[in-house]
PDB file of N, CA and C in Angstrom:
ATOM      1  N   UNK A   1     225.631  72.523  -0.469  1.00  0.00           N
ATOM      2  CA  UNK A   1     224.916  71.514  -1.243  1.00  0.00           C
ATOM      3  C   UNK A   1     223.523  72.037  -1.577  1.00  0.00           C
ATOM      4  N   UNK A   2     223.339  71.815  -2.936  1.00  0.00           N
ATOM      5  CA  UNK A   2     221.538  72.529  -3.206  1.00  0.00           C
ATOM      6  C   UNK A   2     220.897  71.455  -2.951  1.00  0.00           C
ATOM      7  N   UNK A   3     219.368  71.720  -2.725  1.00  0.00           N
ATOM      8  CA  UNK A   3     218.546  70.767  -2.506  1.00  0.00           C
ATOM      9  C   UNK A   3     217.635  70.323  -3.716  1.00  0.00           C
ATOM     10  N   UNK A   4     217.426  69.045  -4.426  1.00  0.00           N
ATOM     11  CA  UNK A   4     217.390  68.163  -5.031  1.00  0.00           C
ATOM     12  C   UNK A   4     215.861  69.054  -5.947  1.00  0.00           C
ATOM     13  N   UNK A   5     216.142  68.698  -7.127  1.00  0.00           N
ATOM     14  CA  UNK A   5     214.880  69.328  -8.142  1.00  0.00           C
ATOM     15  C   UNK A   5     213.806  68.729  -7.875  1.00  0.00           C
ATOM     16  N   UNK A   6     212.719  69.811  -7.752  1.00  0.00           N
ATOM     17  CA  UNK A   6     211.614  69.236  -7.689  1.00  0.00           C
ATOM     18  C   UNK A   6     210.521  68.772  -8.908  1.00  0.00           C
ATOM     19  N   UNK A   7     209.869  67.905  -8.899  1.00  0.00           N
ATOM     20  CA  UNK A   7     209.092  67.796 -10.521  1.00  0.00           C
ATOM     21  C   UNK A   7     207.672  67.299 -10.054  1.00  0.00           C
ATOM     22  N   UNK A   8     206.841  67.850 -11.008  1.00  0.00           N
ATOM     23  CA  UNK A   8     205.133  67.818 -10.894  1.00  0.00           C
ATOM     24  C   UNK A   8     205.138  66.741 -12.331  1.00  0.00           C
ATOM     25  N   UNK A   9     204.308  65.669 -11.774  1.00  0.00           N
ATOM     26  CA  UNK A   9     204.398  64.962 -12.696  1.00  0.00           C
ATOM     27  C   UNK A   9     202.572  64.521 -13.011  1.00  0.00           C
ATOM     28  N   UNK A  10     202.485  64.028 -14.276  1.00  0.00           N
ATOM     29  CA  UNK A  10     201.021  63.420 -14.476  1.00  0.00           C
ATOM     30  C   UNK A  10     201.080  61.998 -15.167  1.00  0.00           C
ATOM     31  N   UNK A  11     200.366  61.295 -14.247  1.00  0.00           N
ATOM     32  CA  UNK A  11     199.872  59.785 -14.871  1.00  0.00           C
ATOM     33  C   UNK A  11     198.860  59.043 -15.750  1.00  0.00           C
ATOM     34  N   UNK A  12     199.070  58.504 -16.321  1.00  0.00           N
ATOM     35  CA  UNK A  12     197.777  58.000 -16.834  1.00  0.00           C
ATOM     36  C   UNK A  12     198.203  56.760 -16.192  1.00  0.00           C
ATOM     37  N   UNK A  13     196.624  56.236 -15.482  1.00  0.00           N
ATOM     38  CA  UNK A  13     196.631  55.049 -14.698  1.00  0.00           C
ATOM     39  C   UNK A  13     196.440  53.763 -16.014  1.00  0.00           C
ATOM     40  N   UNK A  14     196.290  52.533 -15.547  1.00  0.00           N
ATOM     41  CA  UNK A  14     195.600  51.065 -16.550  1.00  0.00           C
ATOM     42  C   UNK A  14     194.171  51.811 -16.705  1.00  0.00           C
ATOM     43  N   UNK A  15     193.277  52.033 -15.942  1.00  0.00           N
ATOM     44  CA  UNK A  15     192.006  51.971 -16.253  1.00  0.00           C
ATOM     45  C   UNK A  15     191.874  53.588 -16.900  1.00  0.00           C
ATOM     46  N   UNK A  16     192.794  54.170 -17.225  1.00  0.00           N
ATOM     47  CA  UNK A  16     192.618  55.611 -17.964  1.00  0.00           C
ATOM     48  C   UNK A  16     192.307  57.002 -17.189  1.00  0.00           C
ATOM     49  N   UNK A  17     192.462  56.455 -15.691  1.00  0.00           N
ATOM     50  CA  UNK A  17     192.225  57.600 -15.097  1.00  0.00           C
ATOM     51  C   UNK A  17     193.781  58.767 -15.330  1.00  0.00           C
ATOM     52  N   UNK A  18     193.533  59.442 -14.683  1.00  0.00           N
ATOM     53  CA  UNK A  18     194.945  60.312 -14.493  1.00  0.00           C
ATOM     54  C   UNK A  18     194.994  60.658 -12.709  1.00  0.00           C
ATOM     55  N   UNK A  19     196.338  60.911 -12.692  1.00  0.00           N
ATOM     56  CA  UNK A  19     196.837  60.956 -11.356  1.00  0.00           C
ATOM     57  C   UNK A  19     198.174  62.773 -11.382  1.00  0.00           C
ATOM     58  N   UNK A  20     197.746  63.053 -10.665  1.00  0.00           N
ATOM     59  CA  UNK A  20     199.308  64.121 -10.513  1.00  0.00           C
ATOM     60  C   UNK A  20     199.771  63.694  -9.010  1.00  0.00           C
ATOM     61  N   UNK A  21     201.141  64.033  -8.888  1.00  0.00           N
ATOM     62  CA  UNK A  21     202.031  64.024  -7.574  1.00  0.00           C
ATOM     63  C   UNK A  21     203.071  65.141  -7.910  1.00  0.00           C
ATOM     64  N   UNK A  22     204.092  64.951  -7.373  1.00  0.00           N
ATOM     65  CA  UNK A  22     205.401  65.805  -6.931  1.00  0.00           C
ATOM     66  C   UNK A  22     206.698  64.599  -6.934  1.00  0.00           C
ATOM     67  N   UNK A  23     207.634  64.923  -6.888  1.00  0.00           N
ATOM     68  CA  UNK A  23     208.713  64.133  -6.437  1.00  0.00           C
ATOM     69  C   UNK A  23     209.927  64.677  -6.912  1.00  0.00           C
ATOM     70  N   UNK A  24     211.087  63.985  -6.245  1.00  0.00           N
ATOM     71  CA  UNK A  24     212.457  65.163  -6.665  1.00  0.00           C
ATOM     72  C   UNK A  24     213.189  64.126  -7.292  1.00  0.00           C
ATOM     73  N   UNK A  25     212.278  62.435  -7.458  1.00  0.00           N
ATOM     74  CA  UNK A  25     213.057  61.529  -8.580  1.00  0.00           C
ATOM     75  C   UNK A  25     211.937  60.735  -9.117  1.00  0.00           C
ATOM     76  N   UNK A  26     212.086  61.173 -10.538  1.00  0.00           N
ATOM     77  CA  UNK A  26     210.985  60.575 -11.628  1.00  0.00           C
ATOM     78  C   UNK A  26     210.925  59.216 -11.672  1.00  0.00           C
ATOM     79  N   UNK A  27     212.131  58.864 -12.433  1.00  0.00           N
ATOM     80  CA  UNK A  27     212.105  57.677 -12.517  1.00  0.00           C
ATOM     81  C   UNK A  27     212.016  56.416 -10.885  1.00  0.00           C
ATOM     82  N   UNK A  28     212.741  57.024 -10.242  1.00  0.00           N
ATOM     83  CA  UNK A  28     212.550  56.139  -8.683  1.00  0.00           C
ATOM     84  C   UNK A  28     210.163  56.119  -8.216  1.00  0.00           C
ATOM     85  N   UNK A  29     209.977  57.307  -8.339  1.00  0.00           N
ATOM     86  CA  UNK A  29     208.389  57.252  -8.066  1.00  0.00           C
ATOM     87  C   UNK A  29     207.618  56.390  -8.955  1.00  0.00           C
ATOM     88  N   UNK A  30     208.050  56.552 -10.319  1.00  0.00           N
ATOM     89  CA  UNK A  30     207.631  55.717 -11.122  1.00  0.00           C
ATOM     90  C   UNK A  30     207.465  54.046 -11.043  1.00  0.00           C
ATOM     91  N   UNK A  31     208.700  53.860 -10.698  1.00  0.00           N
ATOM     92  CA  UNK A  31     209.027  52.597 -10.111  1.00  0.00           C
ATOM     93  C   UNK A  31     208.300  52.211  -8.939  1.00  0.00           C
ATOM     94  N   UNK A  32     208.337  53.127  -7.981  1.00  0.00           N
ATOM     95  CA  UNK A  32     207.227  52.903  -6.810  1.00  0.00           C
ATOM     96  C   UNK A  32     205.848  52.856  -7.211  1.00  0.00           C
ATOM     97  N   UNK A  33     205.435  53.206  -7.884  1.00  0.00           N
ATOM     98  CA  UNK A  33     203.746  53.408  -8.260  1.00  0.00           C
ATOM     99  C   UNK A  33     203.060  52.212  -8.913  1.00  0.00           C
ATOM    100  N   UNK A  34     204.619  51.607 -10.080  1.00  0.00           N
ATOM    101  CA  UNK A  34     203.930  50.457 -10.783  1.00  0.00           C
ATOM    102  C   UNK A  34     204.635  49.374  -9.969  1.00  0.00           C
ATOM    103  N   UNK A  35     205.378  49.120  -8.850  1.00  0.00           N
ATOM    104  CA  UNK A  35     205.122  48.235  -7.771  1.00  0.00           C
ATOM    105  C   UNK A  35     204.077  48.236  -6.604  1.00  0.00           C
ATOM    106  N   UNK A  36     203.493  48.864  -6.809  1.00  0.00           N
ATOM    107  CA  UNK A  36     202.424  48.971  -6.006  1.00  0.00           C
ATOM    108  C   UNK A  36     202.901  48.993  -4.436  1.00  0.00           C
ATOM    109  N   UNK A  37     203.656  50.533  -4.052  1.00  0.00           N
ATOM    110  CA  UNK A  37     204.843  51.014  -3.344  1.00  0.00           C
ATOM    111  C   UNK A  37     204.010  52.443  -3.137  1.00  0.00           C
ATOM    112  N   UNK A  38     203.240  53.034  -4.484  1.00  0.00           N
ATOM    113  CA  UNK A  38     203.353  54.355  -3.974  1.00  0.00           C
ATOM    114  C   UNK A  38     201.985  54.410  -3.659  1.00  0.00           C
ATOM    115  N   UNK A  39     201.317  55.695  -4.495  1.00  0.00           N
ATOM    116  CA  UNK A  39     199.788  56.393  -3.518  1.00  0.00           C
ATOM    117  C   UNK A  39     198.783  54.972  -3.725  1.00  0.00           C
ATOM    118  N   UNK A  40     198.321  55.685  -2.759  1.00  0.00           N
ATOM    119  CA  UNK A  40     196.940  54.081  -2.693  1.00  0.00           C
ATOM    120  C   UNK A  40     195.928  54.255  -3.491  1.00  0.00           C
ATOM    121  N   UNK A  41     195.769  55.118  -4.551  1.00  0.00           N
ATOM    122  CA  UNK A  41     195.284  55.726  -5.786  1.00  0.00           C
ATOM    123  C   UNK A  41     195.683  54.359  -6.926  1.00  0.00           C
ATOM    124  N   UNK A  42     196.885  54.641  -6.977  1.00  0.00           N
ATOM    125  CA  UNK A  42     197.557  54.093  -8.269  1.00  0.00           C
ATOM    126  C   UNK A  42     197.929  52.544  -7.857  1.00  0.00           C
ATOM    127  N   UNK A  43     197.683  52.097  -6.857  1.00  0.00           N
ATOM    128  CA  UNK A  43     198.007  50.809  -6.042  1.00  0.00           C
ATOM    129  C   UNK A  43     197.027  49.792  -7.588  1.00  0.00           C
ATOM    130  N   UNK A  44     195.921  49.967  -7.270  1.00  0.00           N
ATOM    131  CA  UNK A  44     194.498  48.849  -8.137  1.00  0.00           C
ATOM    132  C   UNK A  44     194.805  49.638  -9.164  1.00  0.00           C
ATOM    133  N   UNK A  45     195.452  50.521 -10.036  1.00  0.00           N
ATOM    134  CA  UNK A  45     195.163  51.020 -10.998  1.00  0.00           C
ATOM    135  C   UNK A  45     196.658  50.771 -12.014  1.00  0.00           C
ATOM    136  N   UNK A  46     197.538  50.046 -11.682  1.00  0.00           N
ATOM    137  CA  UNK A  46     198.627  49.857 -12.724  1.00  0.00           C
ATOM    138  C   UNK A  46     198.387  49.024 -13.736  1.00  0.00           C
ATOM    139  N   UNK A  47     199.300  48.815 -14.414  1.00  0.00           N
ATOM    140  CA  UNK A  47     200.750  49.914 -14.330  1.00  0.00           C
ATOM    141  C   UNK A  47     200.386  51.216 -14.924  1.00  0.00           C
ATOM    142  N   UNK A  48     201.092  52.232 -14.540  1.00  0.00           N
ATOM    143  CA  UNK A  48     200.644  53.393 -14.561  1.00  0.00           C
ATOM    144  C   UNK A  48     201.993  53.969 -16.036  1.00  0.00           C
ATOM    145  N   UNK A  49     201.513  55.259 -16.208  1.00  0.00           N
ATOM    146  CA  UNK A  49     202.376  55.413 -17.798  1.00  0.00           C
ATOM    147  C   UNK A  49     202.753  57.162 -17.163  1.00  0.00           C
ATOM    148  N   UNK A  50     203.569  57.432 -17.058  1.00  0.00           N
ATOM    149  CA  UNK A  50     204.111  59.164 -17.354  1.00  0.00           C
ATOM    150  C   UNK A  50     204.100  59.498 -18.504  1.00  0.00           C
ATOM    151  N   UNK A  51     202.839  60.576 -18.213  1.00  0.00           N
ATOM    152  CA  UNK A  51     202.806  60.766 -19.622  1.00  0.00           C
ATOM    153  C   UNK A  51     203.200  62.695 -19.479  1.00  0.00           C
ATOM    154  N   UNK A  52     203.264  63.429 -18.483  1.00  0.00           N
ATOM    155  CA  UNK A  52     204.046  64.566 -18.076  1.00  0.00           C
ATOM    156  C   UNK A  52     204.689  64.935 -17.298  1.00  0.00           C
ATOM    157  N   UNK A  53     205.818  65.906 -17.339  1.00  0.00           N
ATOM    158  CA  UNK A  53     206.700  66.191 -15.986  1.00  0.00           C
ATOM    159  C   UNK A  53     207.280  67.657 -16.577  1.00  0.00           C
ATOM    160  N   UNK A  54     207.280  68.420 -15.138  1.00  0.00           N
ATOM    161  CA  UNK A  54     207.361  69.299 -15.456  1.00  0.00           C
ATOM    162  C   UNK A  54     208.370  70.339 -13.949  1.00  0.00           C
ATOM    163  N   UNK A  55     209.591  70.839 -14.353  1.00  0.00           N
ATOM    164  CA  UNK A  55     210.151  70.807 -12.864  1.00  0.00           C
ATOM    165  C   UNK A  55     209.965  72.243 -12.279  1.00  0.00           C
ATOM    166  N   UNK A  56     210.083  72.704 -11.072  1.00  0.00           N
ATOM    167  CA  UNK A  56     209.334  73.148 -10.030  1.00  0.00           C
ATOM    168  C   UNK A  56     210.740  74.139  -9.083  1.00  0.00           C
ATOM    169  N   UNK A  57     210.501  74.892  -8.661  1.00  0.00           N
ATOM    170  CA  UNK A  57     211.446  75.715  -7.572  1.00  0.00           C
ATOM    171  C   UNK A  57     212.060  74.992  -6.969  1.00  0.00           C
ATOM    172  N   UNK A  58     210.917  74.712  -6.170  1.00  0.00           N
ATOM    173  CA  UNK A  58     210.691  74.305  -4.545  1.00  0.00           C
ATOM    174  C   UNK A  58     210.061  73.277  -4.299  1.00  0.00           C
ATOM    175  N   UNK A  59     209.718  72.664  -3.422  1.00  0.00           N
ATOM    176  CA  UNK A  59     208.521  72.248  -2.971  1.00  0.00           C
ATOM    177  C   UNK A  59     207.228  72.372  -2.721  1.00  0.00           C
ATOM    178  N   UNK A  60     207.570  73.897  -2.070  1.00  0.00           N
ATOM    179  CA  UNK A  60     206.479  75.066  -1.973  1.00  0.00           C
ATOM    180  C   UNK A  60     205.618  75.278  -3.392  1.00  0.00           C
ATOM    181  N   UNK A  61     206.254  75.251  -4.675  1.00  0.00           N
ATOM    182  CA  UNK A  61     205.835  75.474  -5.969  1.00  0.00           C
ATOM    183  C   UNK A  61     205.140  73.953  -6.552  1.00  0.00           C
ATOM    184  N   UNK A  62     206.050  73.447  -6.118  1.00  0.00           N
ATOM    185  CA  UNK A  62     205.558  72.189  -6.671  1.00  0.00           C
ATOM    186  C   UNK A  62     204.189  71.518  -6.199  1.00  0.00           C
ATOM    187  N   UNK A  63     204.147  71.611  -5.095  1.00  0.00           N
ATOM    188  CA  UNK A  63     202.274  71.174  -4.422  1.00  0.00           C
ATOM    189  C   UNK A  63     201.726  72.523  -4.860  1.00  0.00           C
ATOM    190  N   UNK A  64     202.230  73.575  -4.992  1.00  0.00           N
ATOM    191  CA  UNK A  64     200.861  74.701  -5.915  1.00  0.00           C
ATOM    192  C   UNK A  64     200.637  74.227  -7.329  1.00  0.00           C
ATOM    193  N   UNK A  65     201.263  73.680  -8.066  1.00  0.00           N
ATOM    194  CA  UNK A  65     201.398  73.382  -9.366  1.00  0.00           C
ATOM    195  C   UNK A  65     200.601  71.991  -9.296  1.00  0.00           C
ATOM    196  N   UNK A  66     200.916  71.384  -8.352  1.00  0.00           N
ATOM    197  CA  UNK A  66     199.974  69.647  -8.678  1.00  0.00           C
ATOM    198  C   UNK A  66     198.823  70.435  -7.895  1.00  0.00           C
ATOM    199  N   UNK A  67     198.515  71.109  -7.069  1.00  0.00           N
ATOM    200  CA  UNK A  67     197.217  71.669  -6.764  1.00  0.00           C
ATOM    201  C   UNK A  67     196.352  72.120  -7.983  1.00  0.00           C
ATOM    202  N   UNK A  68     196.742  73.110  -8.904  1.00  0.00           N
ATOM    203  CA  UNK A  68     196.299  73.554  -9.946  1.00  0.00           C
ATOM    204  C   UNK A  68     195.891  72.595 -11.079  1.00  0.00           C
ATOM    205  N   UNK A  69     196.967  71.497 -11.051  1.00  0.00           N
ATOM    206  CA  UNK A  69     196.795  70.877 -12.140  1.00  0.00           C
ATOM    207  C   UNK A  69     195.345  69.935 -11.775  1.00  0.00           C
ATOM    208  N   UNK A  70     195.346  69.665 -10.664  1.00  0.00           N
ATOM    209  CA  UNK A  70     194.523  68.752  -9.785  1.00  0.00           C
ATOM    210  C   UNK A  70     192.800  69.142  -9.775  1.00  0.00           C
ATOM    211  N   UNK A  71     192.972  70.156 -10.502  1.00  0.00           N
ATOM    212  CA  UNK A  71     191.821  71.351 -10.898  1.00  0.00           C
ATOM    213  C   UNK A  71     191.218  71.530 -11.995  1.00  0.00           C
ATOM    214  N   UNK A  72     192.183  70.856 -12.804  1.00  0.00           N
ATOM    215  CA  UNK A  72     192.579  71.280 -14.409  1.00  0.00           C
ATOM    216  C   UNK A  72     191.115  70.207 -15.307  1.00  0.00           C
ATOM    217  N   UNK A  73     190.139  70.212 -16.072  1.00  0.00           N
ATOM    218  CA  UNK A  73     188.886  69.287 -16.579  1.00  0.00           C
ATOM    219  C   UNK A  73     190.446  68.409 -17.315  1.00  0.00           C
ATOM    220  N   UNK A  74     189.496  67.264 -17.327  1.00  0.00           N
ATOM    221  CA  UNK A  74     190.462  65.984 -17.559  1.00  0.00           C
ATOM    222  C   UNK A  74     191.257  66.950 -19.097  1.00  0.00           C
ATOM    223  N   UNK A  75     190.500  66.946 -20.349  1.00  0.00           N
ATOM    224  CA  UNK A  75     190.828  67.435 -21.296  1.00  0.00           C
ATOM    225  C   UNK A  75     191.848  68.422 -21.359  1.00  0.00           C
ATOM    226  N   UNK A  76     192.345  69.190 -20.292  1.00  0.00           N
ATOM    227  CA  UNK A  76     193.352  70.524 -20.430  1.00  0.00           C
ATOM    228  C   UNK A  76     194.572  69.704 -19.647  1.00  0.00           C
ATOM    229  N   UNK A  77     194.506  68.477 -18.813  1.00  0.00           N
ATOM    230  CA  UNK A  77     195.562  67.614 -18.208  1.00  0.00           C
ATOM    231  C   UNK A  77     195.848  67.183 -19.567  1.00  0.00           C
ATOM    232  N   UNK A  78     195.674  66.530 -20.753  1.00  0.00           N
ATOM    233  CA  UNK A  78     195.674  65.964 -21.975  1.00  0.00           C
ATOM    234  C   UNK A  78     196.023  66.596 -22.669  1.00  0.00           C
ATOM    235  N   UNK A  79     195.756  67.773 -22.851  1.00  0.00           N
ATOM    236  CA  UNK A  79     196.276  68.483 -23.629  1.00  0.00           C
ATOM    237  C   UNK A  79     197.777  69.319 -22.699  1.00  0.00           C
ATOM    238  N   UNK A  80     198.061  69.423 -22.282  1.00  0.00           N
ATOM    239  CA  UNK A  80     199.240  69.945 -21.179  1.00  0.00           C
ATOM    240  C   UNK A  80     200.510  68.458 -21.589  1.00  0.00           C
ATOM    241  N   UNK A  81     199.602  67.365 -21.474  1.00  0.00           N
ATOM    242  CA  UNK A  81     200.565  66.282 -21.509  1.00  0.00           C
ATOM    243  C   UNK A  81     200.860  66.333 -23.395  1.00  0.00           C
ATOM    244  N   UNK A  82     199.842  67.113 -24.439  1.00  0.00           N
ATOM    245  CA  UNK A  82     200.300  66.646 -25.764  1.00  0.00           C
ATOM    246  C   UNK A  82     199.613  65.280 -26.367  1.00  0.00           C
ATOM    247  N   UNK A  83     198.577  65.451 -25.156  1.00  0.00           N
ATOM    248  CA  UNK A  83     197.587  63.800 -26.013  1.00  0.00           C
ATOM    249  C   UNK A  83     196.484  64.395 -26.242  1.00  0.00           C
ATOM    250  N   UNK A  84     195.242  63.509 -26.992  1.00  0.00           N
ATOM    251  CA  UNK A  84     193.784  64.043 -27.052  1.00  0.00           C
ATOM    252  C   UNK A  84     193.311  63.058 -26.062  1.00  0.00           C
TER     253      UNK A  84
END
């Protein structure tokens, strides 16, 4: 049995912030985040919008990739996602 895809994903919160995580199911985290289920980030800040995803090795790859992105000036997260 292989082990389940991993995906680096980016949010845009209600109040316009942005958020990155990891997860190996998009749509299920999603669901957790705008029930106010997932990070305690995005809890006061829904509903939250996916606005990128992008899939990953490992796990191992995937927290280097939301590390990097987590780095990234708001403007190059925006542009990565295809927005201004």
């Amino acid at each position: 049995m292989s082990a389940p895809p991993w995906f680096v994903y980016l949010l845009r919160c209600a109040d316009g912030t942005l958020y990155a995580g990891i997860t190996t199911n998009l749509d299920r985290r999603l669901a957790a985040h705008n029930a106010g289920a997932g990070a305690r980030y995005t809890r006061a800040r829904r509903p939250v919008e996916l606005i990128h995803a992008e899939p990953a090795a490992d796990r191992a790859a995937a927290s280097r990739r939301e590390a990097a992105l987590k780095k990234l000036p708001r403007a190059a997260k925006l542009a990565l996602a295809g927005q201004s």
